[in-house]
Protein backbone atom coordinates (compact mmCIF):
# COMPACT_ATOMS: atom_id res chain seq x y z
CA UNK A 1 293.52 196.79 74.00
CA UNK A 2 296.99 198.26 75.37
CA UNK A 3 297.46 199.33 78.85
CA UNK A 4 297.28 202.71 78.09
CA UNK A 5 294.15 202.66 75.92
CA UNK A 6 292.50 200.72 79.12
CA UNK A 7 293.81 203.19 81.48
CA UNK A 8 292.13 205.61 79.50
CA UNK A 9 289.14 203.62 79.10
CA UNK A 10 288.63 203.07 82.73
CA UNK A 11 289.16 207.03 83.56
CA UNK A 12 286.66 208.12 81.16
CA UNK A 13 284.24 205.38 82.88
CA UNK A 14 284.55 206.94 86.06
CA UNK A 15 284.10 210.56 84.62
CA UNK A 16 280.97 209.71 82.91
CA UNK A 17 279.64 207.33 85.93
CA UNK A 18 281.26 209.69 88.83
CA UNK A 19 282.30 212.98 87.37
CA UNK A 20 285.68 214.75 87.88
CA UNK A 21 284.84 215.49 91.63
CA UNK A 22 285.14 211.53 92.20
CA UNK A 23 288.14 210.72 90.04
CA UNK A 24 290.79 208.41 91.63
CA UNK A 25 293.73 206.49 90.93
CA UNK A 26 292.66 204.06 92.45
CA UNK A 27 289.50 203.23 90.88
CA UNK A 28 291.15 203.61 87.60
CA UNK A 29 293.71 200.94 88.84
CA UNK A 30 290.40 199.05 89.95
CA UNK A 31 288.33 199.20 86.30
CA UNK A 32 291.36 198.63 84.57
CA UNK A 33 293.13 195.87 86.88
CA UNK A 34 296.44 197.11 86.59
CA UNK A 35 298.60 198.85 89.52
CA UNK A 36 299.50 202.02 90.76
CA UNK A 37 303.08 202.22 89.86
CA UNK A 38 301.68 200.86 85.84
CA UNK A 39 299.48 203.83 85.97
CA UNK A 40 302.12 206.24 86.90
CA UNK A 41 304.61 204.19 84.11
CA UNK A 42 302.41 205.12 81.41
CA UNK A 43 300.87 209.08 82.61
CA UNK A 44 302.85 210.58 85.31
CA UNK A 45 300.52 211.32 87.37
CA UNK A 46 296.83 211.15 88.29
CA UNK A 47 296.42 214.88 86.45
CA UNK A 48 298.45 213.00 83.12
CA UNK A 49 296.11 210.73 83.26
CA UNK A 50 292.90 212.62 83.71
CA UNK A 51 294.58 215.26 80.50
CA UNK A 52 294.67 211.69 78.24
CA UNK A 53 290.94 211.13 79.17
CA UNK A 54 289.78 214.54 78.69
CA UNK A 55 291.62 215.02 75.06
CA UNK A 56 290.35 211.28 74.28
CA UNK A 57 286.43 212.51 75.17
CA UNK A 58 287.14 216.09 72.78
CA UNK A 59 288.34 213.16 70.30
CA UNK A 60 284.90 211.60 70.48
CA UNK A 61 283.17 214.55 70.42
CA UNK A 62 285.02 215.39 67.34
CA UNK A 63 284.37 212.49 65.80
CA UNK A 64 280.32 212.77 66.43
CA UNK A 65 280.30 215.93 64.93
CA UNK A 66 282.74 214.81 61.49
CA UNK A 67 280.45 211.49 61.45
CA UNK A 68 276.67 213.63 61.91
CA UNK A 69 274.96 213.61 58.48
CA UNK A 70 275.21 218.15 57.88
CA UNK A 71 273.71 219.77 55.66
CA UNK A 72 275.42 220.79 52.57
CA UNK A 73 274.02 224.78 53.29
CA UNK A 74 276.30 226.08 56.11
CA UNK A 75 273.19 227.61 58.30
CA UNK A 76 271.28 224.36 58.11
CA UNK A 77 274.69 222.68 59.06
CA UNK A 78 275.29 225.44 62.29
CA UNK A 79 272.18 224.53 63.62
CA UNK A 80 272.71 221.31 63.10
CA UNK A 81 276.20 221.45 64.76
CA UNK A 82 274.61 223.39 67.70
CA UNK A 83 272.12 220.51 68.73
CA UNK A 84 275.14 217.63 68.45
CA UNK A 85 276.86 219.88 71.16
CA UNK A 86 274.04 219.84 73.48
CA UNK A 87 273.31 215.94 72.66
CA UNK A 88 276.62 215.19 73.38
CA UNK A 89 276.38 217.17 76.61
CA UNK A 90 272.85 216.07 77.54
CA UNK A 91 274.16 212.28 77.29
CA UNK A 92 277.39 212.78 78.60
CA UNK A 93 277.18 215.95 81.57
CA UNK A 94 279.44 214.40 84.11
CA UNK A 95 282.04 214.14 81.22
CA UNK A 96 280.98 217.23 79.47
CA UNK A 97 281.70 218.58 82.81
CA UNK A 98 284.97 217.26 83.05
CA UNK A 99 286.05 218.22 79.50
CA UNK A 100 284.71 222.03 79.88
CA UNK A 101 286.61 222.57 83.43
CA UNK A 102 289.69 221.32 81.67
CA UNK A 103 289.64 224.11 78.72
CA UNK A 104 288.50 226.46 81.79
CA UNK A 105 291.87 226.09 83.28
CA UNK A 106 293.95 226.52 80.61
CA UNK A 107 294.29 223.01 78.99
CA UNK A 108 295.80 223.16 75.19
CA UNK A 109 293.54 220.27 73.69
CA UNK A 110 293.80 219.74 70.47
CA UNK A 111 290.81 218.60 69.76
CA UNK A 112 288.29 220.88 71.31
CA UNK A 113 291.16 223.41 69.08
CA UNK A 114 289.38 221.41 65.92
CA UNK A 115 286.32 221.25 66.90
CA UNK A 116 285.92 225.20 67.04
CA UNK A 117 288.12 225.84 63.56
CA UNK A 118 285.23 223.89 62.30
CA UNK A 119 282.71 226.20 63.82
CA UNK A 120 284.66 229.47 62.88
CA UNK A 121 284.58 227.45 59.50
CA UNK A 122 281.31 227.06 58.73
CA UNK A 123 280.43 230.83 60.51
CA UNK A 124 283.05 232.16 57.73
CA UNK A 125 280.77 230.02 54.61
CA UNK A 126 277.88 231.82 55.87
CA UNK A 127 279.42 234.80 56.12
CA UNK A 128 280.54 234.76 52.42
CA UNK A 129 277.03 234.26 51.11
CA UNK A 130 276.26 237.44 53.15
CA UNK A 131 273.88 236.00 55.41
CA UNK A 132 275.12 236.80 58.52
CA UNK A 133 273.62 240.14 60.55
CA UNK A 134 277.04 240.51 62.93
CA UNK A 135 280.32 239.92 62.10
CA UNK A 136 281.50 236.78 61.48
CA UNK A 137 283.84 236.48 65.39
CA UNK A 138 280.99 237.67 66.99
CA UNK A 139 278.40 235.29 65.40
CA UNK A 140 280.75 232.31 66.04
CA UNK A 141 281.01 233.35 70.15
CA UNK A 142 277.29 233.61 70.35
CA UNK A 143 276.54 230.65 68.81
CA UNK A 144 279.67 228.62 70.63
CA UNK A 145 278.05 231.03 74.30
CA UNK A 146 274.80 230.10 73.47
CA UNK A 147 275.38 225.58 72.74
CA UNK A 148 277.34 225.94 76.28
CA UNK A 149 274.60 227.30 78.21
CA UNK A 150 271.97 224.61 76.64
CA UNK A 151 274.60 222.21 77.76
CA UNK A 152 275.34 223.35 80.88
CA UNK A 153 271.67 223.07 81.78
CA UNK A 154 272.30 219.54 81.64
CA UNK A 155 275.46 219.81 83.80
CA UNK A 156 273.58 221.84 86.63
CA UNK A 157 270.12 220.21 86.50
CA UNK A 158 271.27 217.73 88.98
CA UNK A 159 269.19 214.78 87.09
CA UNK A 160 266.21 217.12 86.09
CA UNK A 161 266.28 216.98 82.48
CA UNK A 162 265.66 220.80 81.15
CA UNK A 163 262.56 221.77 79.62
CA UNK A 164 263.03 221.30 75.81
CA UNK A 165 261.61 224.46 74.90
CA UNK A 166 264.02 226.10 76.98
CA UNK A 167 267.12 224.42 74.63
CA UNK A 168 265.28 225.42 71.53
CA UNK A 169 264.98 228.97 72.75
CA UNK A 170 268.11 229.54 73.01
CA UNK A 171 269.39 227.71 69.56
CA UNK A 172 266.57 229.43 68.24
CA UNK A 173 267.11 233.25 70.00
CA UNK A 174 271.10 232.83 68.89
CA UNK A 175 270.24 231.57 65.34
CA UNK A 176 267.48 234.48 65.17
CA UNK A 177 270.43 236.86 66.05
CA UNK A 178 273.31 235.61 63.86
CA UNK A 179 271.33 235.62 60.96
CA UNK A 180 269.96 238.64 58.58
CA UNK A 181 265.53 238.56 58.23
């Protein structure tokens, strides 16, 4: 593995073990048993660095959802899509964590940018078999609102894993919503 792809490596480690709040250079340096100054060489900065591990975790999370066995039928396939959101989150939080605060402030990733196109995407299929009871922007933000606050149940629950019905209630409540009776 290059430097950089270790660098990387070891920041993501510490983001899922420690969470942004924890993130140093120097236990980067530590995981990855380089130095400071190679660190700096290859990201700039501590924030370069923790920008190349955030767009690397979107590019996992991308890849879990292109990789998930979805339904050919594009409802089947949103729900379907909704609970590898909150399974990413629920086994990744501190990183999850991480990843979310980035898009809060601002961060262009593109990515998490593909990730939703692919949401709006299959919202659009279901939309042109007429199935949907809202329009097709508004079906796509409650069903993106609605995965985030599953996941960030599993962000907040400070180790208390959240009652399952809850999750399903609110897949279930969003999907009941989106979709015409």
């Amino acid at each position: 593995m290059d430097t950089r792809k270790t660098l990387v490596a070891a920041a993501l480690k510490i983001l899922e073990q420690e969470g942004d709040a924890q993130f140093s250079t120097r236990a980067v340096c530590a995981i990855a048993h380089v130095t400071a100054p190679t660190l700096y060489h290859h990201f700039g900065s501590a924030d370069g660095l923790l920008s190349a591990a955030v767009e690397e975790a979107f590019k996992q999370f991308l890849e879990t959802k292109r990789i998930a066995k979805q339904s050919s039928d594009p409802a089947i396939a949103l729900r379907q899509g909704w609970d590898n959101y909150v399974r990413f989150a629920a086994g990744r939080p501190r990183l999850y964590a991480a990843m979310i605060g980035r898009v809060l402030l601002g961060a262009t990733i593109p990515a998490a940018e593909q990730a939703r196109a692919l949401h709006v995407e299959n919202i659009k299929a279901i939309a042109a078999e007429g199935r949907l009871a809202m329009p097709a922007e508004a079906a796509a933000d409650l069903a993106w609102a609605s995965a985030h606050s599953a996941a960030l149940l599993y962000v907040t629950g400070q180790g208390r894993t959240p009652d399952r019905a809850v999750i399903d209630g609110l897949r279930d409540h969003a999907m009941d919503a989106i979709f015409k009776s």
